[in-house]
Protein backbone atom coordinates (compact mmCIF):
# COMPACT_ATOMS: atom_id res chain seq x y z
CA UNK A 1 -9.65 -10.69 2.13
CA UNK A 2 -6.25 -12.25 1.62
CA UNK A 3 -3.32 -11.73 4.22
CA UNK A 4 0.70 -10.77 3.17
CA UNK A 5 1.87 -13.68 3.22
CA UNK A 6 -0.58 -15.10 -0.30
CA UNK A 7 1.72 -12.31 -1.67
CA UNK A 8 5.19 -14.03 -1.37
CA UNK A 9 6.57 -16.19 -4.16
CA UNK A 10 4.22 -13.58 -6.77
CA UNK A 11 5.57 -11.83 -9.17
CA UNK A 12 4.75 -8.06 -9.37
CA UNK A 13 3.18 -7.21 -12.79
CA UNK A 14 1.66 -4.09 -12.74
CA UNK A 15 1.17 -1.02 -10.43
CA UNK A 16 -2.42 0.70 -10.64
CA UNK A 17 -3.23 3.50 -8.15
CA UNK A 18 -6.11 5.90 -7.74
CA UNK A 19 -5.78 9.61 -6.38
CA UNK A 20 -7.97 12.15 -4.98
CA UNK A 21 -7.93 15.23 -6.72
CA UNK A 22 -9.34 18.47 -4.33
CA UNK A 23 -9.40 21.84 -5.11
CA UNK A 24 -5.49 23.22 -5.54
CA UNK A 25 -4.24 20.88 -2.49
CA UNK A 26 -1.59 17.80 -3.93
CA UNK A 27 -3.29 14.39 -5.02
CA UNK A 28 -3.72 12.09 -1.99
CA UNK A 29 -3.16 8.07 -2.49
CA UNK A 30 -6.70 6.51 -2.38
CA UNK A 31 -6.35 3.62 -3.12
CA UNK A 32 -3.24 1.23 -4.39
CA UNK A 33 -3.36 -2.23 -6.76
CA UNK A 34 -0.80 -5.05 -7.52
CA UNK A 35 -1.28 -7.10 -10.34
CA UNK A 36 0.55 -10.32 -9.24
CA UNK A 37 0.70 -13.39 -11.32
CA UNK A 38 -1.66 -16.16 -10.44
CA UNK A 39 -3.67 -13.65 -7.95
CA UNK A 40 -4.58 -10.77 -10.15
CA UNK A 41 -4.98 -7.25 -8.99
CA UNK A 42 -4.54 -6.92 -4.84
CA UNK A 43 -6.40 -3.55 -3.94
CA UNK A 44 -4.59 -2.10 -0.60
CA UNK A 45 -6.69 -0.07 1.18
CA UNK A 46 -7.41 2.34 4.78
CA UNK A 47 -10.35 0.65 6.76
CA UNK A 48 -10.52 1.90 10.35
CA UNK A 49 -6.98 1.76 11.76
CA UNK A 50 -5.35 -1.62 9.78
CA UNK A 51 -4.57 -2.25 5.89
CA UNK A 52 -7.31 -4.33 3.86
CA UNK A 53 -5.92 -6.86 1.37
CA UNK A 54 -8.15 -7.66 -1.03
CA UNK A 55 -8.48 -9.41 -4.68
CA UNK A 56 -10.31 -6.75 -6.60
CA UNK A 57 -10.61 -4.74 -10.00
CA UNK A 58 -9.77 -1.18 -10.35
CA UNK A 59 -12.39 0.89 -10.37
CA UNK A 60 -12.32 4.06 -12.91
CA UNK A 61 -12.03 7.79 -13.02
CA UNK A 62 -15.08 9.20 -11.14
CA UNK A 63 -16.15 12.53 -10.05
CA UNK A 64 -17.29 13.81 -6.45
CA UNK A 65 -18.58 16.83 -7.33
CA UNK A 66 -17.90 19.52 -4.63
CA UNK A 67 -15.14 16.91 -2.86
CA UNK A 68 -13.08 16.75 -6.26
CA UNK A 69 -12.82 14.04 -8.58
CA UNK A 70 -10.53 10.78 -8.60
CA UNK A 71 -8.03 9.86 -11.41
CA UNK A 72 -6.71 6.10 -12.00
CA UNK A 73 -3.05 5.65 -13.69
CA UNK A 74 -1.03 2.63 -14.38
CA UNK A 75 2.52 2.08 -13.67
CA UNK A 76 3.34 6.18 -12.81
CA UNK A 77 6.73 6.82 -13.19
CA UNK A 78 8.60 7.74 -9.83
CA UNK A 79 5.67 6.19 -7.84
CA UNK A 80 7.76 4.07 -5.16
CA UNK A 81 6.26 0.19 -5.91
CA UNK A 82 6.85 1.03 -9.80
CA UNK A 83 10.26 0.09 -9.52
CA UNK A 84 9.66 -3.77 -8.19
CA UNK A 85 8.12 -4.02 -11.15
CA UNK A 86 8.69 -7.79 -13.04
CA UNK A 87 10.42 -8.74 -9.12
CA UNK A 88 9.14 -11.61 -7.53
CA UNK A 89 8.08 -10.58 -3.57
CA UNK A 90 10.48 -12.95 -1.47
CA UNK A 91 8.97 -12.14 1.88
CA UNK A 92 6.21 -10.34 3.72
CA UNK A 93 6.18 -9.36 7.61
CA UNK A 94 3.06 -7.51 9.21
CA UNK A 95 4.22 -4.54 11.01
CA UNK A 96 2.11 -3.64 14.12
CA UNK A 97 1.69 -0.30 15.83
CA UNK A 98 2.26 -0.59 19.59
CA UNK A 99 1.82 1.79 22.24
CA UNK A 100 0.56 0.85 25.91
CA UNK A 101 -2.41 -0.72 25.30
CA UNK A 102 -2.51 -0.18 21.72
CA UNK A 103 -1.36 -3.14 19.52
CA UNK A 104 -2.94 -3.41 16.16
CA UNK A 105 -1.67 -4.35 12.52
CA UNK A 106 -0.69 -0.95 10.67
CA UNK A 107 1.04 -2.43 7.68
CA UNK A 108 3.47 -4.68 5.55
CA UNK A 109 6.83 -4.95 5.21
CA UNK A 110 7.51 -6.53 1.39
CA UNK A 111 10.80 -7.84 0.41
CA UNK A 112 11.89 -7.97 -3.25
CA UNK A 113 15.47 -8.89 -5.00
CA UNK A 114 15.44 -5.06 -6.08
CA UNK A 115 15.00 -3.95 -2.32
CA UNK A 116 12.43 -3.53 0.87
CA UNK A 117 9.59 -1.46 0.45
CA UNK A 118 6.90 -0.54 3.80
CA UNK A 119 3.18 0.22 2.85
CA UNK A 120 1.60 1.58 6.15
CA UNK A 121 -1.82 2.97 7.49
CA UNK A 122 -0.92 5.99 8.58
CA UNK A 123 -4.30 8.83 9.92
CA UNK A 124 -6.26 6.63 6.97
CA UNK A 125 -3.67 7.54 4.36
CA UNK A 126 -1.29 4.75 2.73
CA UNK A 127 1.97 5.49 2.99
CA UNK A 128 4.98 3.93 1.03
CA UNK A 129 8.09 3.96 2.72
CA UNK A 130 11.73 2.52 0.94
CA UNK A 131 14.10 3.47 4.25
CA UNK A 132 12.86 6.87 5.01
CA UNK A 133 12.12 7.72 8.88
CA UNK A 134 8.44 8.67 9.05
CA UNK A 135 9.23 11.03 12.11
CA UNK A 136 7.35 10.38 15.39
CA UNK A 137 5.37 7.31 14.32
CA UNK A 138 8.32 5.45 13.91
CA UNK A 139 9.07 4.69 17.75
CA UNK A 140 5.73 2.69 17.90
CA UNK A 141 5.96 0.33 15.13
CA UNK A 142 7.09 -3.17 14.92
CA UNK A 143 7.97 -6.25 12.68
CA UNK A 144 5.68 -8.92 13.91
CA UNK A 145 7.65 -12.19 14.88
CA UNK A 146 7.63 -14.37 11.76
């Protein structure tokens, strides 16, 4: 495991992502990679309720028979980390979910020349957020003090 802040100073070099295909329902966001320079690919995953950093391949296409099948794609078009693309990642800040006695790491906050981007843990799903509101959530999460 490697924390947020092994990312800054890296530059981003390519995007991979995997998606769950079921049935006629939109892909879901399994799993996310960035290739950084002097790291190599940085898988971003969903354990339990905080985001795993981790230095790892891709794995492939695969199928899950009655549960759908999984695709892997490079660099999509449109896919919100795509454009930080060649950007070196100038800062990192944890953001933590808090509510009574709930406190827990939920996410990163990644600052690039081109712009701020938020990848999150949200109900197991990673979620990519430029400056959208993500509706009720939102009241309960925090930067961590640097």
């Amino acid at each position: 495991m490697i924390n947020g802040e092994d990312l800054v100073g890296r530059r981003l070099q390519k995007v991979t992502t995997s998606w769950h295909h079921y049935q006629e329902t939109e892909p879901s966001l399994l799993h996310m990679w960035l290739h950084m320079d002097g790291l190599g690919p940085v898988r971003f995953h969903t354990p339990g309720d905080g985001l795993s950093l981790e230095i790892d391949q891709p794995h492939g296409p695969y199928d899950m028979d009655e549960y759908g099948h999984t695709t892997v794609e490079d660099d999509l078009p449109g896919f919100p980390m795509t454009r930080f693309i060649g950007q070196q990642i100038l800062s990192v800040r944890e953001i933590r979910y808090q509510d009574g006695n709930y406190d827990f790491a939920i996410g990163i906050t990644a600052q690039f020349p081109g712009g701020t981007i938020r990848v999150l843990n949200l109900a197991d799903e990673i979620v990519l957020a430029h400056d959208q509101h993500l509706g009720p959530v939102e009241v309960h999460l925090r930067i961590a003090d640097a």
